[in-house]
N, C-alpha and C. Protein backbone atom coordinates (compact mmCIF):
# COMPACT_ATOMS: atom_id res chain seq x y z
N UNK A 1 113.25 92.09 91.44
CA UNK A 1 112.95 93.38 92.06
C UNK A 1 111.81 93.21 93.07
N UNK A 2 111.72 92.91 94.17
CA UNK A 2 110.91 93.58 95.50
C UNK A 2 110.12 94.61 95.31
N UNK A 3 109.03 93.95 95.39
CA UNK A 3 107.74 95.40 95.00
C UNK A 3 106.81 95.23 96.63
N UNK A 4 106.57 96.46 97.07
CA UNK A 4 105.77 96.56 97.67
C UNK A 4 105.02 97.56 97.69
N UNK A 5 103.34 97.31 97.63
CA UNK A 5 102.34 98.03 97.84
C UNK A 5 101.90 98.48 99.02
N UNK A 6 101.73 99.93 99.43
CA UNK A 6 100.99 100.34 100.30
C UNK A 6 102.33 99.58 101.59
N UNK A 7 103.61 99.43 101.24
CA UNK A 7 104.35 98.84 102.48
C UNK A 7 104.53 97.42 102.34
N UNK A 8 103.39 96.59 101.85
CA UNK A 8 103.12 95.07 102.22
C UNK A 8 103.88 94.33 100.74
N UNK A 9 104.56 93.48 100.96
CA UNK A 9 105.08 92.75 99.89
C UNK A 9 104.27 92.27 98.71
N UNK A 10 104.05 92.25 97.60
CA UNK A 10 103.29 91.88 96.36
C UNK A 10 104.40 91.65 95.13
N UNK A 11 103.13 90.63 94.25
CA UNK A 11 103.97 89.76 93.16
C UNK A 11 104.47 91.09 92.49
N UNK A 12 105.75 90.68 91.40
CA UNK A 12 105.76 91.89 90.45
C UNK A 12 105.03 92.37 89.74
N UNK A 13 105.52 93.84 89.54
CA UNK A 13 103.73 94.57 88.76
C UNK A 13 104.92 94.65 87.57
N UNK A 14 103.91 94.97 86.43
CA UNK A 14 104.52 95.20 85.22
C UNK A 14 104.78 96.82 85.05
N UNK A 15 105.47 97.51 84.08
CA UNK A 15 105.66 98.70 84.24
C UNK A 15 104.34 99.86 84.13
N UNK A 16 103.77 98.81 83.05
CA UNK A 16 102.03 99.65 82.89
C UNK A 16 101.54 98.99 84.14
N UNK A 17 101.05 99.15 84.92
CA UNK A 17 99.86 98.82 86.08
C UNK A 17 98.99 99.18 85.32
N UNK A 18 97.68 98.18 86.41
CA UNK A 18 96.36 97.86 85.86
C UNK A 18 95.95 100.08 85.61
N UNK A 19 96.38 100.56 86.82
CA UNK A 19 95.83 101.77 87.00
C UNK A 19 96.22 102.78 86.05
N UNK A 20 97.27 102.12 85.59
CA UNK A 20 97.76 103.24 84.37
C UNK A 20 97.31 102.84 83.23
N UNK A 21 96.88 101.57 82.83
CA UNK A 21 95.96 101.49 81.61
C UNK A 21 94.73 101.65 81.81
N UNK A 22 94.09 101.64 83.02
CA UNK A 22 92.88 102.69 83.27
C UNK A 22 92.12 103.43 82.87
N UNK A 23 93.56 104.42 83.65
CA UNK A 23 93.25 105.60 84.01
C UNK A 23 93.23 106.79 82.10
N UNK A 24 93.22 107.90 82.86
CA UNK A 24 92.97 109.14 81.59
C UNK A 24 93.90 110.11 81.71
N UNK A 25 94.60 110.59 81.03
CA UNK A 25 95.97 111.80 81.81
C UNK A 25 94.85 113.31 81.93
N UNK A 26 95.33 113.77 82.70
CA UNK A 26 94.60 114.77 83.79
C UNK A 26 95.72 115.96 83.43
N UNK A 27 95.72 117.49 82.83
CA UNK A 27 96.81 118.70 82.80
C UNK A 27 97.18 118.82 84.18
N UNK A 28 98.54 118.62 84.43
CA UNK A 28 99.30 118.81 85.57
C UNK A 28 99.89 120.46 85.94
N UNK A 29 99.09 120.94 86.68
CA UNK A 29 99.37 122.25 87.04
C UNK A 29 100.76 122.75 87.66
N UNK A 30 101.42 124.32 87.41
CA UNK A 30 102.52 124.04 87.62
C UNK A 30 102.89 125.08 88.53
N UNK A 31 103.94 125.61 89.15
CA UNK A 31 104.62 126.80 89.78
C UNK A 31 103.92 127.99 89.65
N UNK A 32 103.34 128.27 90.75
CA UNK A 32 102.34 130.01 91.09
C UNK A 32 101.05 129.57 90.37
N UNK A 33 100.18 128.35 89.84
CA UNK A 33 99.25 128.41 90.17
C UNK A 33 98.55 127.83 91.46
N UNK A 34 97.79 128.79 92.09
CA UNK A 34 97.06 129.27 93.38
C UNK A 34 96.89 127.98 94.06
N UNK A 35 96.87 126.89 93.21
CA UNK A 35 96.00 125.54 94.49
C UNK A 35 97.55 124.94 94.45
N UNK A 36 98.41 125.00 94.33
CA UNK A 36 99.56 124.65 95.08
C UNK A 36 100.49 125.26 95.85
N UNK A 37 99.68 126.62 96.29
CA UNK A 37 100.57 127.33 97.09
C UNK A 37 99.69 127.50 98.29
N UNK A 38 98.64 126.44 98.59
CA UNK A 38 97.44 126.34 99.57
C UNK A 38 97.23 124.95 100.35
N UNK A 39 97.15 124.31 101.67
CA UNK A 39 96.73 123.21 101.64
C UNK A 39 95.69 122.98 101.31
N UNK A 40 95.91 121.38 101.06
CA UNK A 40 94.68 120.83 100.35
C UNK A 40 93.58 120.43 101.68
N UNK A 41 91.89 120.18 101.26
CA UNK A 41 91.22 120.16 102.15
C UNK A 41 91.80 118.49 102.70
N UNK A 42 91.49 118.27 103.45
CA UNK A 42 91.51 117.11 104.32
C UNK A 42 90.56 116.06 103.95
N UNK A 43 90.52 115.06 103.36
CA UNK A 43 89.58 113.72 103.03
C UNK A 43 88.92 113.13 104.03
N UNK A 44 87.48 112.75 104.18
CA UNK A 44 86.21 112.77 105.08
C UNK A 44 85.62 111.65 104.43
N UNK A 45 85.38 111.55 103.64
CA UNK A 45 84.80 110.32 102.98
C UNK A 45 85.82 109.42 102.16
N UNK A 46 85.47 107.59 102.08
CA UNK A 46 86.62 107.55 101.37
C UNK A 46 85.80 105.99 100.81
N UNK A 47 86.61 105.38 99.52
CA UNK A 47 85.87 104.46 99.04
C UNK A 47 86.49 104.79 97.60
N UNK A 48 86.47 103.36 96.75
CA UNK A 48 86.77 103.19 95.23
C UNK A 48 85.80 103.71 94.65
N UNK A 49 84.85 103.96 95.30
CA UNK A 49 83.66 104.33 93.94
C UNK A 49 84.02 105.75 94.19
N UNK A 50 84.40 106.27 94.75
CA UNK A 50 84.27 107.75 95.08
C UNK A 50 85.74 108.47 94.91
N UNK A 51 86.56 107.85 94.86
CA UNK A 51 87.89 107.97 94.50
C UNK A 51 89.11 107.07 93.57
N UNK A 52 88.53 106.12 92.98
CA UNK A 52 89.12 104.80 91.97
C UNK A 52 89.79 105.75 90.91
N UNK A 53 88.57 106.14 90.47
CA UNK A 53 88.85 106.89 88.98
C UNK A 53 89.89 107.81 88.74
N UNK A 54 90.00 108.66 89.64
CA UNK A 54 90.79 109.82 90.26
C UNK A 54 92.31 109.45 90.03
N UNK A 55 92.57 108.20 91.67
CA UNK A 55 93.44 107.92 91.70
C UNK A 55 93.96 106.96 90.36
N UNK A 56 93.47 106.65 89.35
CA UNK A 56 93.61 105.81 88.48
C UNK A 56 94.29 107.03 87.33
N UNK A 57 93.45 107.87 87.15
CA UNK A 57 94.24 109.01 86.60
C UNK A 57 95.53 109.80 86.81
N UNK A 58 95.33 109.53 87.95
CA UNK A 58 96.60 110.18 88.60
C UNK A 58 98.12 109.11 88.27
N UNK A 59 97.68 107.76 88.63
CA UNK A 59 98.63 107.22 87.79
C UNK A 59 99.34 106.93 87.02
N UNK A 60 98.54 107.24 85.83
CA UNK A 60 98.64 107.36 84.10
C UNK A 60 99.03 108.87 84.39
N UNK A 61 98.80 109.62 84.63
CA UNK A 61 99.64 111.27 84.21
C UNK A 61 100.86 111.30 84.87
N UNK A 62 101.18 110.22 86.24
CA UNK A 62 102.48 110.30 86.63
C UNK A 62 103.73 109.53 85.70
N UNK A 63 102.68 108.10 84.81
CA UNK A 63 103.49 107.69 84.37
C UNK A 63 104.06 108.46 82.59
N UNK A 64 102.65 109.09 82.03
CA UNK A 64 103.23 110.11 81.32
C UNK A 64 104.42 110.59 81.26
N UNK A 65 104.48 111.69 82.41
CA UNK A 65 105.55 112.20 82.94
C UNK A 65 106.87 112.17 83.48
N UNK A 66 106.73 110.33 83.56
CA UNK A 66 107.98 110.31 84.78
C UNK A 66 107.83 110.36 86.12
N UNK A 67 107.41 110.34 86.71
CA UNK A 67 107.06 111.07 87.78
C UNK A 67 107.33 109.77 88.52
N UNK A 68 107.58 110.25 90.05
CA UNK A 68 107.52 109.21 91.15
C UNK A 68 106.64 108.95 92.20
N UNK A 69 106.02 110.61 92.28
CA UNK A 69 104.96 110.54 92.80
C UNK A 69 104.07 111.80 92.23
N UNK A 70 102.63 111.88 92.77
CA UNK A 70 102.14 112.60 91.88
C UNK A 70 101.01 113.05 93.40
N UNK A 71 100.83 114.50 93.35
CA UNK A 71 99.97 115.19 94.47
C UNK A 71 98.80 115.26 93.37
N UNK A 72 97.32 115.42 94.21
CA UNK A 72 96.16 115.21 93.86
C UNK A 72 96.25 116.76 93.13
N UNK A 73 96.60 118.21 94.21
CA UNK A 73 96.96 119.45 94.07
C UNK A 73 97.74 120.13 92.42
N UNK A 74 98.29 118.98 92.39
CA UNK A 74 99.22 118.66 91.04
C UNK A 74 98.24 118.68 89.55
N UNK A 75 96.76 117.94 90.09
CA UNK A 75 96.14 117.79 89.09
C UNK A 75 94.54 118.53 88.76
N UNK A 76 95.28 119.56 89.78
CA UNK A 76 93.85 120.59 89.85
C UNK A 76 92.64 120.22 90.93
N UNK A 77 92.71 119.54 91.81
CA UNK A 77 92.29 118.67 92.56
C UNK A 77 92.55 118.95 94.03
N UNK A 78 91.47 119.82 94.75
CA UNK A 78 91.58 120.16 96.45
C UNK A 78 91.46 119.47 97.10
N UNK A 79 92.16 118.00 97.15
CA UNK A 79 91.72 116.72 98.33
C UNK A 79 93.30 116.57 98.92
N UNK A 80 93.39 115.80 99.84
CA UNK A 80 94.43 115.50 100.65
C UNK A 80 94.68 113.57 100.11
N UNK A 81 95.77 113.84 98.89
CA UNK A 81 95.75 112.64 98.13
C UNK A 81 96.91 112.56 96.94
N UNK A 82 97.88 111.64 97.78
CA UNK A 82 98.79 111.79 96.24
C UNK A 82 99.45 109.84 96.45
N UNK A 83 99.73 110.03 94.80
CA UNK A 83 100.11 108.73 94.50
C UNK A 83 101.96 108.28 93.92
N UNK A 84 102.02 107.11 94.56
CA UNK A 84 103.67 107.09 93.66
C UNK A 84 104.04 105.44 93.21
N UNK A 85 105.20 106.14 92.73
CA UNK A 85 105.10 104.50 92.18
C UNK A 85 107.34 104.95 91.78
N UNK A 86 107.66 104.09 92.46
CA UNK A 86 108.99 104.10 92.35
C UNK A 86 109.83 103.25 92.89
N UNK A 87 111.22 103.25 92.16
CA UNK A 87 112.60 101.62 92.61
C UNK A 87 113.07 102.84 93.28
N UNK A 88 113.61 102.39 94.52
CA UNK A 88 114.58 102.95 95.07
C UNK A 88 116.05 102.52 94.74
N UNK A 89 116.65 103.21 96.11
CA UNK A 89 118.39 103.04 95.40
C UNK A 89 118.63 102.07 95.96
N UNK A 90 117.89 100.63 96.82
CA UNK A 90 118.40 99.34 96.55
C UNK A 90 117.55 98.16 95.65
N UNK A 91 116.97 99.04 94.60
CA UNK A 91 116.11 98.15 93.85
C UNK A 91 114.34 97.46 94.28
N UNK A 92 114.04 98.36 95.23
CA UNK A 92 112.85 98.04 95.64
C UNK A 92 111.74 98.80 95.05
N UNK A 93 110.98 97.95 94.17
CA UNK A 93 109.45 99.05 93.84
C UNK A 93 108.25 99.26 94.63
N UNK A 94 108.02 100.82 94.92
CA UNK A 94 107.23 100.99 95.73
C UNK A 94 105.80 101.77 94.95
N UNK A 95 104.66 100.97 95.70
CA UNK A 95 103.66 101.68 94.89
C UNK A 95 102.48 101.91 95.97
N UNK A 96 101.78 102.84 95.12
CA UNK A 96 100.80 103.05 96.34
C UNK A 96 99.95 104.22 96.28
N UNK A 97 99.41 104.90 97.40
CA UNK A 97 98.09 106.08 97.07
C UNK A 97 98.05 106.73 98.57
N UNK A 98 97.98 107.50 98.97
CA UNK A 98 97.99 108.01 100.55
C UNK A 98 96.70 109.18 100.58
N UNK A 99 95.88 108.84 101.58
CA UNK A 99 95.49 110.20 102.08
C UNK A 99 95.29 110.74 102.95
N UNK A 100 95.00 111.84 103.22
CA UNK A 100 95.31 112.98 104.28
C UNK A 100 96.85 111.94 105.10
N UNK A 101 98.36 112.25 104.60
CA UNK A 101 99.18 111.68 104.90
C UNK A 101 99.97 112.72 105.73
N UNK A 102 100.42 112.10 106.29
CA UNK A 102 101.69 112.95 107.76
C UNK A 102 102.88 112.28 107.78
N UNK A 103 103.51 113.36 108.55
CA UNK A 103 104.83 112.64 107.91
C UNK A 103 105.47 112.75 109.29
N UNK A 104 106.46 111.90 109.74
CA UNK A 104 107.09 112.53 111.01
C UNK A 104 108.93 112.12 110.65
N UNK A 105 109.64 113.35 110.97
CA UNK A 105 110.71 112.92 110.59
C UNK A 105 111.56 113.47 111.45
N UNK A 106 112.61 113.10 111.88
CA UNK A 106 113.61 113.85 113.09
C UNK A 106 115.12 113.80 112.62
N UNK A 107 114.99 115.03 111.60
CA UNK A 107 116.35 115.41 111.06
C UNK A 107 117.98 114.92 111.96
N UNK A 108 117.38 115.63 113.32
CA UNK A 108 118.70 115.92 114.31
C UNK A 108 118.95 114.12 114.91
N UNK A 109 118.31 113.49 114.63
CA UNK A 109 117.85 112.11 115.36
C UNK A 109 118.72 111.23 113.66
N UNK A 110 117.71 111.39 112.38
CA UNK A 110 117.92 110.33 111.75
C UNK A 110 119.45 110.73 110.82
N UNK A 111 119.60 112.50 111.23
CA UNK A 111 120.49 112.73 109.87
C UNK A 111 119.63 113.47 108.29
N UNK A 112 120.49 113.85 107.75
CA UNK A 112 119.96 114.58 106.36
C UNK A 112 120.66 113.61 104.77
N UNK A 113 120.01 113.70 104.21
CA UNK A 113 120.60 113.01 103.26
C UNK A 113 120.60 114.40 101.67
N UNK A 114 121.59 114.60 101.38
CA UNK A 114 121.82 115.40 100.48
C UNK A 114 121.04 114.58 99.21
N UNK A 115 121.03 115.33 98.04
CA UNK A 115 120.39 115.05 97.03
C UNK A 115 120.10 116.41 96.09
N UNK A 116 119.51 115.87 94.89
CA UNK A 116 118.90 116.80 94.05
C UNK A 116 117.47 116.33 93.18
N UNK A 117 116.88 117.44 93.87
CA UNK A 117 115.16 116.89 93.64
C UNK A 117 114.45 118.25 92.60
N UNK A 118 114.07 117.54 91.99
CA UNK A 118 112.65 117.88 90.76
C UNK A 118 111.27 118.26 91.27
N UNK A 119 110.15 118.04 90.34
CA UNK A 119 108.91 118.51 90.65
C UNK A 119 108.11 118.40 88.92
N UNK A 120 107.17 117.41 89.29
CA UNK A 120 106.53 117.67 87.71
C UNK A 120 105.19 119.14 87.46
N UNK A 121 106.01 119.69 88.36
CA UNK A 121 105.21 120.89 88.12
C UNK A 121 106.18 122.19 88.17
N UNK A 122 106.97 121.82 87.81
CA UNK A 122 108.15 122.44 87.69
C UNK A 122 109.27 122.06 86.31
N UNK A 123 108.64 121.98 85.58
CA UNK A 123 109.07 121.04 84.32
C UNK A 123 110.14 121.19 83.90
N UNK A 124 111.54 120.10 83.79
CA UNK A 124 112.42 120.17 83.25
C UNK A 124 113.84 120.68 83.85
N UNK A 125 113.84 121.20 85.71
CA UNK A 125 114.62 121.84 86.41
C UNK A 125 114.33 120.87 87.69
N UNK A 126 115.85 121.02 88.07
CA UNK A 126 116.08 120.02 89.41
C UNK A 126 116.88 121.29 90.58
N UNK A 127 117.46 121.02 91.95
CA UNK A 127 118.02 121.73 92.25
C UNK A 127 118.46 121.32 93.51
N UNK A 128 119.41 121.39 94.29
CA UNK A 128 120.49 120.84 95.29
C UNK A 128 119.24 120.87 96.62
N UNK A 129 119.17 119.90 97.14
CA UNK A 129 117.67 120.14 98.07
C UNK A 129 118.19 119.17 99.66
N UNK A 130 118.67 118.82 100.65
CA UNK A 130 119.07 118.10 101.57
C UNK A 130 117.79 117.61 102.27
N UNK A 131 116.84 116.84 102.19
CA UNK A 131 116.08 116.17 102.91
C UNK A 131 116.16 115.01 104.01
N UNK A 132 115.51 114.86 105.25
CA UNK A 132 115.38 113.58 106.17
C UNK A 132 116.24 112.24 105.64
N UNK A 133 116.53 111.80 105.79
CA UNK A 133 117.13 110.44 105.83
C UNK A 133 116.76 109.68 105.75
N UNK A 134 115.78 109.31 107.01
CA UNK A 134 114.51 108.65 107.27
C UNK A 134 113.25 108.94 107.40
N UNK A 135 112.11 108.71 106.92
CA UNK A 135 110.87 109.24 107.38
C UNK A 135 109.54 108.31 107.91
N UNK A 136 108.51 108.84 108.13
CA UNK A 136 107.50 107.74 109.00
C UNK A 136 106.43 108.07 108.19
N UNK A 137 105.58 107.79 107.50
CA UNK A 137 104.29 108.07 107.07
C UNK A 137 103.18 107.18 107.38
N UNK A 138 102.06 108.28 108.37
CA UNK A 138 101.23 107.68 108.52
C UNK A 138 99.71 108.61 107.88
N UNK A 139 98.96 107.46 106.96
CA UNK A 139 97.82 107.78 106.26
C UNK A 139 96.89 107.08 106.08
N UNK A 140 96.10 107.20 105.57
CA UNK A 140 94.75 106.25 104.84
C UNK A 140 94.52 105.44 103.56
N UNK A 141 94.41 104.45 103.12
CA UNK A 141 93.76 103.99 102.30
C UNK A 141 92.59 104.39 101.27
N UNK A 142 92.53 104.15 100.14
CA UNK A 142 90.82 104.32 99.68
C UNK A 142 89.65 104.21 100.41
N UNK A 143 89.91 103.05 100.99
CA UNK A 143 88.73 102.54 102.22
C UNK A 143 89.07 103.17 103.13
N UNK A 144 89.75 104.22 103.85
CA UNK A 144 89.61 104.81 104.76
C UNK A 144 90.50 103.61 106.21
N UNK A 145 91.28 102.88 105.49
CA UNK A 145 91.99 101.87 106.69
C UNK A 145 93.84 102.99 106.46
N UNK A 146 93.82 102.59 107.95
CA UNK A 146 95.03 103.98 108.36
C UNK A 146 96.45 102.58 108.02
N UNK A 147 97.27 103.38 107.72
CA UNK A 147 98.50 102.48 107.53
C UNK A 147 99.83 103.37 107.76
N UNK A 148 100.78 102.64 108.15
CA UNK A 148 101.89 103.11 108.22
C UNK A 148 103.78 102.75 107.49
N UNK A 149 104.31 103.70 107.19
CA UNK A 149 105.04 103.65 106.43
C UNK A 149 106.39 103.87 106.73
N UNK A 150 107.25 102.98 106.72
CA UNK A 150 109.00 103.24 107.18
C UNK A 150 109.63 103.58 105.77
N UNK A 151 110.31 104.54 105.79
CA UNK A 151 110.72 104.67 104.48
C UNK A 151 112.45 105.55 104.65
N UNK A 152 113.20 104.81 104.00
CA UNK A 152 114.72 105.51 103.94
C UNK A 152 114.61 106.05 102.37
N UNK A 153 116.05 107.49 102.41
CA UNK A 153 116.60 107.41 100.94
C UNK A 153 115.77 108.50 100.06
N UNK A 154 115.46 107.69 99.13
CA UNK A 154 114.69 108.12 97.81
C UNK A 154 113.07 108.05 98.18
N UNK A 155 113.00 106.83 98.53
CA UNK A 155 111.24 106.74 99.30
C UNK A 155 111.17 107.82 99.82
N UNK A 156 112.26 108.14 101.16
CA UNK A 156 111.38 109.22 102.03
C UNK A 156 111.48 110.38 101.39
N UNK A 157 112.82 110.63 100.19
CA UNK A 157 112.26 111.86 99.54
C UNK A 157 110.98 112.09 99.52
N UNK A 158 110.78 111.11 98.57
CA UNK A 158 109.59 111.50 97.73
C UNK A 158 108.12 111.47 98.89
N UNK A 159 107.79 110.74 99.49
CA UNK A 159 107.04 110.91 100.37
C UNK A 159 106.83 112.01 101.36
N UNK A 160 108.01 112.69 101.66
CA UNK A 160 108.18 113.72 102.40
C UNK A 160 107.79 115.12 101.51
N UNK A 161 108.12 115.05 100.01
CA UNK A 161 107.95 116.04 98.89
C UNK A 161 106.90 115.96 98.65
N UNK A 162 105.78 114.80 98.26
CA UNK A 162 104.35 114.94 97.96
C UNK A 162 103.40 115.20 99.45
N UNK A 163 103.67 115.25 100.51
CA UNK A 163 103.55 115.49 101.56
C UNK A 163 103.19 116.77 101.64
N UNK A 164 104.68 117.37 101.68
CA UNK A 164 104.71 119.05 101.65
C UNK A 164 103.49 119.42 100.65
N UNK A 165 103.58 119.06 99.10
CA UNK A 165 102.75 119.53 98.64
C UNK A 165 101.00 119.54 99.09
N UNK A 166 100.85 118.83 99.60
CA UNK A 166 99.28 118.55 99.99
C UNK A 166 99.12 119.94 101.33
N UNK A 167 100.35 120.66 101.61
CA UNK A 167 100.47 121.52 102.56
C UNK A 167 100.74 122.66 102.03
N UNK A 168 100.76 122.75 100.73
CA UNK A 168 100.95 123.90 100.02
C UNK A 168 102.14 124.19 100.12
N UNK A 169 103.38 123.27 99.88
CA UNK A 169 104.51 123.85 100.00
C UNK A 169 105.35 123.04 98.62
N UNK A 170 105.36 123.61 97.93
CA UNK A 170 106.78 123.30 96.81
C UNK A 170 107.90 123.34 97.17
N UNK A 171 109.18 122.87 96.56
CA UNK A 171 110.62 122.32 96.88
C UNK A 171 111.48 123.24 96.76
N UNK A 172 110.82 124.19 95.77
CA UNK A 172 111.17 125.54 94.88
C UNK A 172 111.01 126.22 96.91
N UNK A 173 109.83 126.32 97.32
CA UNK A 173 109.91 127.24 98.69
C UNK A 173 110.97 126.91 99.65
N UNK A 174 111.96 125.80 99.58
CA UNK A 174 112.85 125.67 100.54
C UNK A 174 114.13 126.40 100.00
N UNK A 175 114.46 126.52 98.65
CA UNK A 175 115.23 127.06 98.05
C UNK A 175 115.90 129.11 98.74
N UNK A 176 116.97 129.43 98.38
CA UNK A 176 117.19 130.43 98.40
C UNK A 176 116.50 131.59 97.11
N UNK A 177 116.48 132.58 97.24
CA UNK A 177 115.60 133.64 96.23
C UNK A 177 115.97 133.18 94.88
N UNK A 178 117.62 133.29 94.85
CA UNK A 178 118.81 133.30 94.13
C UNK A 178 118.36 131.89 93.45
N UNK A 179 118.62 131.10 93.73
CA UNK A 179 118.54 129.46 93.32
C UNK A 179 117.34 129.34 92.68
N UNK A 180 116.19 129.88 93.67
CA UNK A 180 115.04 129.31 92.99
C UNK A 180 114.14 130.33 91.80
N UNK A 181 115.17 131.39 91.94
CA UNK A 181 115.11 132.19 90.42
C UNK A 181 116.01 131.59 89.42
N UNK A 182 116.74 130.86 89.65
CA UNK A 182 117.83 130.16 88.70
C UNK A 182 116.97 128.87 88.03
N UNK A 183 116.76 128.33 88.84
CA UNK A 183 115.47 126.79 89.00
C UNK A 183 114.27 127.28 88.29
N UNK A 184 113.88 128.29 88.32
CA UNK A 184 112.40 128.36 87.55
C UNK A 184 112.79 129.24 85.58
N UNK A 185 113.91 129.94 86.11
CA UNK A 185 114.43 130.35 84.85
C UNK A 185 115.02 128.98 83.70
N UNK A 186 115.93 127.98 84.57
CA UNK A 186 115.84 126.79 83.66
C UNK A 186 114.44 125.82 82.72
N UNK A 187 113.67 125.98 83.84
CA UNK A 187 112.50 125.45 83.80
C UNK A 187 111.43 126.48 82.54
N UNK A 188 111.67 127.14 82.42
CA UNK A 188 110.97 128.03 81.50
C UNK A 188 111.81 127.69 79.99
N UNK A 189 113.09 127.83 80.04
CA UNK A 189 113.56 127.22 79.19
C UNK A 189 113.30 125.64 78.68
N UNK A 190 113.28 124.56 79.33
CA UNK A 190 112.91 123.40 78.83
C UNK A 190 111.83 122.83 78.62
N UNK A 191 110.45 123.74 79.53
CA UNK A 191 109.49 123.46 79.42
C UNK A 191 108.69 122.74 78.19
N UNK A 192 109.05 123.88 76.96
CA UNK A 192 108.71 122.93 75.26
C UNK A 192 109.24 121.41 75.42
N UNK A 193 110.44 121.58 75.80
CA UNK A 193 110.75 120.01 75.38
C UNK A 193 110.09 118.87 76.22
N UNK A 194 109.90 119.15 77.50
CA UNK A 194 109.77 118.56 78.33
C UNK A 194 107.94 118.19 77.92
N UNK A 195 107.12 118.96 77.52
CA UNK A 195 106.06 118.99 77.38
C UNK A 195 105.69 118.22 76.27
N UNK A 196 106.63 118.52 75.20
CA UNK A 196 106.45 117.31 73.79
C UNK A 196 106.97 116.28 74.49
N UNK A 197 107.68 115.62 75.23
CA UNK A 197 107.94 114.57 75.55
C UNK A 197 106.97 113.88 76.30
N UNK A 198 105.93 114.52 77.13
CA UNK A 198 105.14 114.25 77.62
C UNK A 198 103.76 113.48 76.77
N UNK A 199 103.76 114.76 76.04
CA UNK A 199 102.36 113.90 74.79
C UNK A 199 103.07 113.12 73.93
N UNK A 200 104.36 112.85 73.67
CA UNK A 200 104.71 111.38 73.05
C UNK A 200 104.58 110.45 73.86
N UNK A 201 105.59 110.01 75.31
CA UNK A 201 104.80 109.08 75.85
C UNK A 201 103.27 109.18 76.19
N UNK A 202 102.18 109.90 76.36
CA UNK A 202 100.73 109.70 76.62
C UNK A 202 100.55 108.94 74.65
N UNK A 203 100.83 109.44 73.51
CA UNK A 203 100.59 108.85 72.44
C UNK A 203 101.00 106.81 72.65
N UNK A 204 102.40 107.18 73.24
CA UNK A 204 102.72 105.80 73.54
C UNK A 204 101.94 104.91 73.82
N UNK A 205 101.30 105.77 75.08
CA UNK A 205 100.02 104.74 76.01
C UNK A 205 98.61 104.80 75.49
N UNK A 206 98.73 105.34 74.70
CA UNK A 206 97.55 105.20 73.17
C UNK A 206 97.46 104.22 72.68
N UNK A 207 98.71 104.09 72.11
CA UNK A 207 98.57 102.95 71.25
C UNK A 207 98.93 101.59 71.74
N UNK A 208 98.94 101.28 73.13
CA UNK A 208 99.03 100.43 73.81
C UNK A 208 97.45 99.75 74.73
N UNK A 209 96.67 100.74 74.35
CA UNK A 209 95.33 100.74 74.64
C UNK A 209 94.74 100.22 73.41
């Protein structure tokens, strides 16, 4: 499996990363509370000592969860900063941390790629969503070094989705009234389960510590 960090090719990581045995799981906030229906402030300072910990947490609560990527906004947290870690659909693992990230994408140019996309703040409900094809992400580093990102598929989902969120926009807001009253009504329903499943794997990574 092809792993690349931050874009750049690296040896294989194991499924725990260093950052997810780290890190600390952080309560992941969910649908209509206030700091995800807001952008996040914009990042000005930048550095491991000042952001390690954070993003190290953020790791471990994505891997809790499942998750592919995880918004800073997600974790109660007003910075312009989200992390992911995911195989795409030709077997490539992508990992990494972005901030204050942009996205540039040209629907009419690259095409739409149908799909059905989630939200770990939306627990337990998915829903018919057509996103970019292709996308471009360009952002920052911890250290504040700018980088750029080609991404097809599943990548640019997800990059394009934790994106939005740092803009105050959920997946649920592209939805019709209809749908995304259907989508949050599922989601209320599975929520219990989805939530015990959550503190069994964090117990998991307990006892792996």
């Amino acid at each position: 499996m092809p792993t690349y960090i931050l874009g750049r090719p690296s040896r294989r990581l194991p499924e725990l990363t260093d950052e997810v045995r780290r890190g600390a799981p952080l309560r992941i906030t969910e649908y209509g509370e206030e700091i995800l229906h807001r952008p996040c402030r914009p990042v000005t300072e930048y550095g491991a000592a000042r952001w390690g910990g954070l993003i190290d947490d953020m790791f471990t609560t994505m891997w809790i969860a499942e998750g592919c990527g995880l918004a800073a906004n997600q974790v109660d947290v007003d910075a312009q900063l989200f992390v992911y870690d995911l195989t795409d659909e030709y077997g490539d693992r992508h990992v990494g941390h972005a901030f204050n990230p942009r996205i540039e994408t040209a629907p009419a140019l690259v095409g739409t790629q149908p799909g059905t996309e989630g939200c770990l703040s939306v627990p337990g409900a998915n829903a018919p969503l057509d996103r970019p094809a292709r996308a471009t992400l360009h952002a920052y580093d911890v250290n504040g070094h700018p980088f750029t990102l080609e991404s097809t598929g599943y990548f640019a989902r997800c990059l394009v989705h934790e994106t939005q969120h740092l803009g105050g926009t959920v997946y649920l807001d592209h939805l019709s009234p209809t749908t995304r009253a259907q989508t949050l009504a599922r989601s209320t329903d599975q929520r219990p389960s989805v939530l015990a499943h959550r503190t069994s794997r964090q117990n998991q990574l307990a006892a792996v510590h």
